[in-house]
N, C-alpha and C. Protein backbone atom coordinates (compact mmCIF):
# COMPACT_ATOMS: atom_id res chain seq x y z
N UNK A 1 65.76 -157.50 72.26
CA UNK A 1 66.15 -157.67 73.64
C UNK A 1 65.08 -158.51 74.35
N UNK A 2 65.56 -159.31 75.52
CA UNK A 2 64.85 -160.30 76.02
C UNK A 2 64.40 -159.84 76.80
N UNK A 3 63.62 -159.69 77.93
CA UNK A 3 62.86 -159.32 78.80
C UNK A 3 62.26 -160.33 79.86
N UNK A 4 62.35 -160.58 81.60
CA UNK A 4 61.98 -161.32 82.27
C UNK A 4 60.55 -160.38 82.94
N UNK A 5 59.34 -161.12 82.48
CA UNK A 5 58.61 -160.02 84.09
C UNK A 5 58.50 -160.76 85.03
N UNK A 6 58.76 -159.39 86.13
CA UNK A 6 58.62 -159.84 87.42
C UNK A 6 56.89 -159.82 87.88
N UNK A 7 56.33 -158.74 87.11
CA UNK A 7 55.08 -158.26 88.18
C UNK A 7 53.86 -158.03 86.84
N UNK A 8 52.64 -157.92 86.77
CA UNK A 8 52.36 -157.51 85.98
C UNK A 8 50.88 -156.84 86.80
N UNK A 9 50.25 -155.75 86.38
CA UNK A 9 48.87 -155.48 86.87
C UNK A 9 48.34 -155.16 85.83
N UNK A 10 46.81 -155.44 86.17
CA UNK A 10 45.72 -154.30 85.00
C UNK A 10 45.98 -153.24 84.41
N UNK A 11 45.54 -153.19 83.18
CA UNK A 11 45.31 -151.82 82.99
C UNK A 11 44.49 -151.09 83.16
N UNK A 12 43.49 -151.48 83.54
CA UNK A 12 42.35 -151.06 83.76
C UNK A 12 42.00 -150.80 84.82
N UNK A 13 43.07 -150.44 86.30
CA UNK A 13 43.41 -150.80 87.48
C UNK A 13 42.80 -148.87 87.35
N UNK A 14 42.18 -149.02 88.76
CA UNK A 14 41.53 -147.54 89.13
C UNK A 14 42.79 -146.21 89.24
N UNK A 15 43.65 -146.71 89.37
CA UNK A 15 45.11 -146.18 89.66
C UNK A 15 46.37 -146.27 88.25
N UNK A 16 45.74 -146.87 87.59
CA UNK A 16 46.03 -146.28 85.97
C UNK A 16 47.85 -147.86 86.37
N UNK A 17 48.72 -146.94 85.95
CA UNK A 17 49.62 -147.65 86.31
C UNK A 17 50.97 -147.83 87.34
N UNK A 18 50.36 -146.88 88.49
CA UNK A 18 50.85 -146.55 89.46
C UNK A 18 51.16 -148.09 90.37
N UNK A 19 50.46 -149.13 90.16
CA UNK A 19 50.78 -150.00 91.09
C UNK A 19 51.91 -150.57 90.61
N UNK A 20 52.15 -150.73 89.00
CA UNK A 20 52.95 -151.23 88.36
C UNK A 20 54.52 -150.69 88.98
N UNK A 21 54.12 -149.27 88.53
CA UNK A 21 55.40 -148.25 88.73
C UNK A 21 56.04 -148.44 90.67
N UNK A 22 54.63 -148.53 91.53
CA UNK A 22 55.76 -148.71 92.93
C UNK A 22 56.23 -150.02 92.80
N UNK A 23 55.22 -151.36 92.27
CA UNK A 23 56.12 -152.61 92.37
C UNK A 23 57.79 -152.44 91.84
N UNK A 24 57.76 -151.78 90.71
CA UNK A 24 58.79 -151.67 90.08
C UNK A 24 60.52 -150.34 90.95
N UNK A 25 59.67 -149.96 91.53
CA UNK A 25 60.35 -148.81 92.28
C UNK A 25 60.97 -150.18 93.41
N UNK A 26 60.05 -150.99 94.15
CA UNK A 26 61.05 -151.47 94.95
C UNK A 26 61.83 -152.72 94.24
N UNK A 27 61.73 -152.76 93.29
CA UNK A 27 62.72 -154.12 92.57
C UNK A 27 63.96 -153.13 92.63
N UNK A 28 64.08 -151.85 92.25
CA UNK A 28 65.09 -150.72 91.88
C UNK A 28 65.92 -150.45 93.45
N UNK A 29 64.78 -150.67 94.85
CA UNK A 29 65.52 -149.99 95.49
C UNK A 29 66.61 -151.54 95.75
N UNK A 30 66.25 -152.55 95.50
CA UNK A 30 66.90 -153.77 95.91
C UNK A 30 68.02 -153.97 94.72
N UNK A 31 68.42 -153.39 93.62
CA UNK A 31 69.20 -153.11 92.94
C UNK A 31 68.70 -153.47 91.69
N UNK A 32 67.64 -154.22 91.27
CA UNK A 32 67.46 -154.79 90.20
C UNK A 32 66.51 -153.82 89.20
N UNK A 33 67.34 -153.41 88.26
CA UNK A 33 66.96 -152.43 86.99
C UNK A 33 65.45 -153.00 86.16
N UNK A 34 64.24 -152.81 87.23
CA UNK A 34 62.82 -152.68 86.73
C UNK A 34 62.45 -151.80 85.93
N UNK A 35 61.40 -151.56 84.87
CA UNK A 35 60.86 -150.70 84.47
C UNK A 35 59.59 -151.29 84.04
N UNK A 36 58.67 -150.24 83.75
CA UNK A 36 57.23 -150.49 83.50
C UNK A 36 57.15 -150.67 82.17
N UNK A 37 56.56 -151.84 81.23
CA UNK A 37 56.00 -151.94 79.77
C UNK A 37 54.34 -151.88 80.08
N UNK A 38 53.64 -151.22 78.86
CA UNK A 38 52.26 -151.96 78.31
C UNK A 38 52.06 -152.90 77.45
N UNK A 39 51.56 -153.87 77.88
CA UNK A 39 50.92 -154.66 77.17
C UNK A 39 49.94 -155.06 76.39
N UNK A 40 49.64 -154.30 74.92
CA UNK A 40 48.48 -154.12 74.48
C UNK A 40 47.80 -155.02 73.98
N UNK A 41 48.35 -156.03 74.28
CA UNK A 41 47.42 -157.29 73.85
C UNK A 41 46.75 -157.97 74.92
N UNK A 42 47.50 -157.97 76.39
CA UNK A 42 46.68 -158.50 77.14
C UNK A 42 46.17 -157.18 78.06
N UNK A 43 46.17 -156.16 77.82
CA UNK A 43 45.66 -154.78 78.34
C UNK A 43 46.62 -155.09 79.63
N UNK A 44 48.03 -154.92 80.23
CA UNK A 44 48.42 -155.11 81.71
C UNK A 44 49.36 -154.47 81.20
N UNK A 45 49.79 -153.80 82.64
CA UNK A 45 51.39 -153.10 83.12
C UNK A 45 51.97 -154.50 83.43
N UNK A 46 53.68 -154.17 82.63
CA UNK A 46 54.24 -155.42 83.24
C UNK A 46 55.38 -155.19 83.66
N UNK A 47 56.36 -155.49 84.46
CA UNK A 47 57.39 -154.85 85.33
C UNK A 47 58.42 -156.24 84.81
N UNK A 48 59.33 -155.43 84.36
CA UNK A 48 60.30 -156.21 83.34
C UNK A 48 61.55 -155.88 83.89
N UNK A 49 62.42 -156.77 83.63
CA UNK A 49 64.14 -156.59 83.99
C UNK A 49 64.44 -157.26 81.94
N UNK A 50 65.61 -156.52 81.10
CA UNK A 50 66.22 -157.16 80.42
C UNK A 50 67.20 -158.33 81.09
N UNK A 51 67.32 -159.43 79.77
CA UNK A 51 67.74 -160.42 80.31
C UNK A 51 68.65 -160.95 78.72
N UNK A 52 69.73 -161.10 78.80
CA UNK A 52 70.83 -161.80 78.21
C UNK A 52 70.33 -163.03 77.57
N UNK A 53 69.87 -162.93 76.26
CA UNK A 53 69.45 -163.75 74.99
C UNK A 53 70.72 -164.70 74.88
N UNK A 54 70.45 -166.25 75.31
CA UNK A 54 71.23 -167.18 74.85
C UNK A 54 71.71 -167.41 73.64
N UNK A 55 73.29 -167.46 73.06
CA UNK A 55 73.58 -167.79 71.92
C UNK A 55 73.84 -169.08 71.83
């Protein structure tokens, strides 16, 4: 599955991944199905929508 991010923060952010999670809360209240990934390669929260893989 494809994945667009919208947002991404630290991980290392004093607030763990809470900033990730409200960015992502208001993509949700505007209708758009956000959720939080980690990124363990570049250490960041990243706030993702799936996205429809071109055939």
């Amino acid at each position: 599955m494809a994945r667009e991010i919208l947002a991404e923060t630290s991980a290392g952010h004093p607030r763990g991944s809470w900033p990730a999670e409200e960015q992502a809360q208001k993509f949700r209240d505007q209708g758009i199905p956000a959720t939080v990934v980690q990124d363990i390669d570049t250490d960041r929260f990243l706030v993702v929508v799936p996205v429809e893989a071109d055939r």
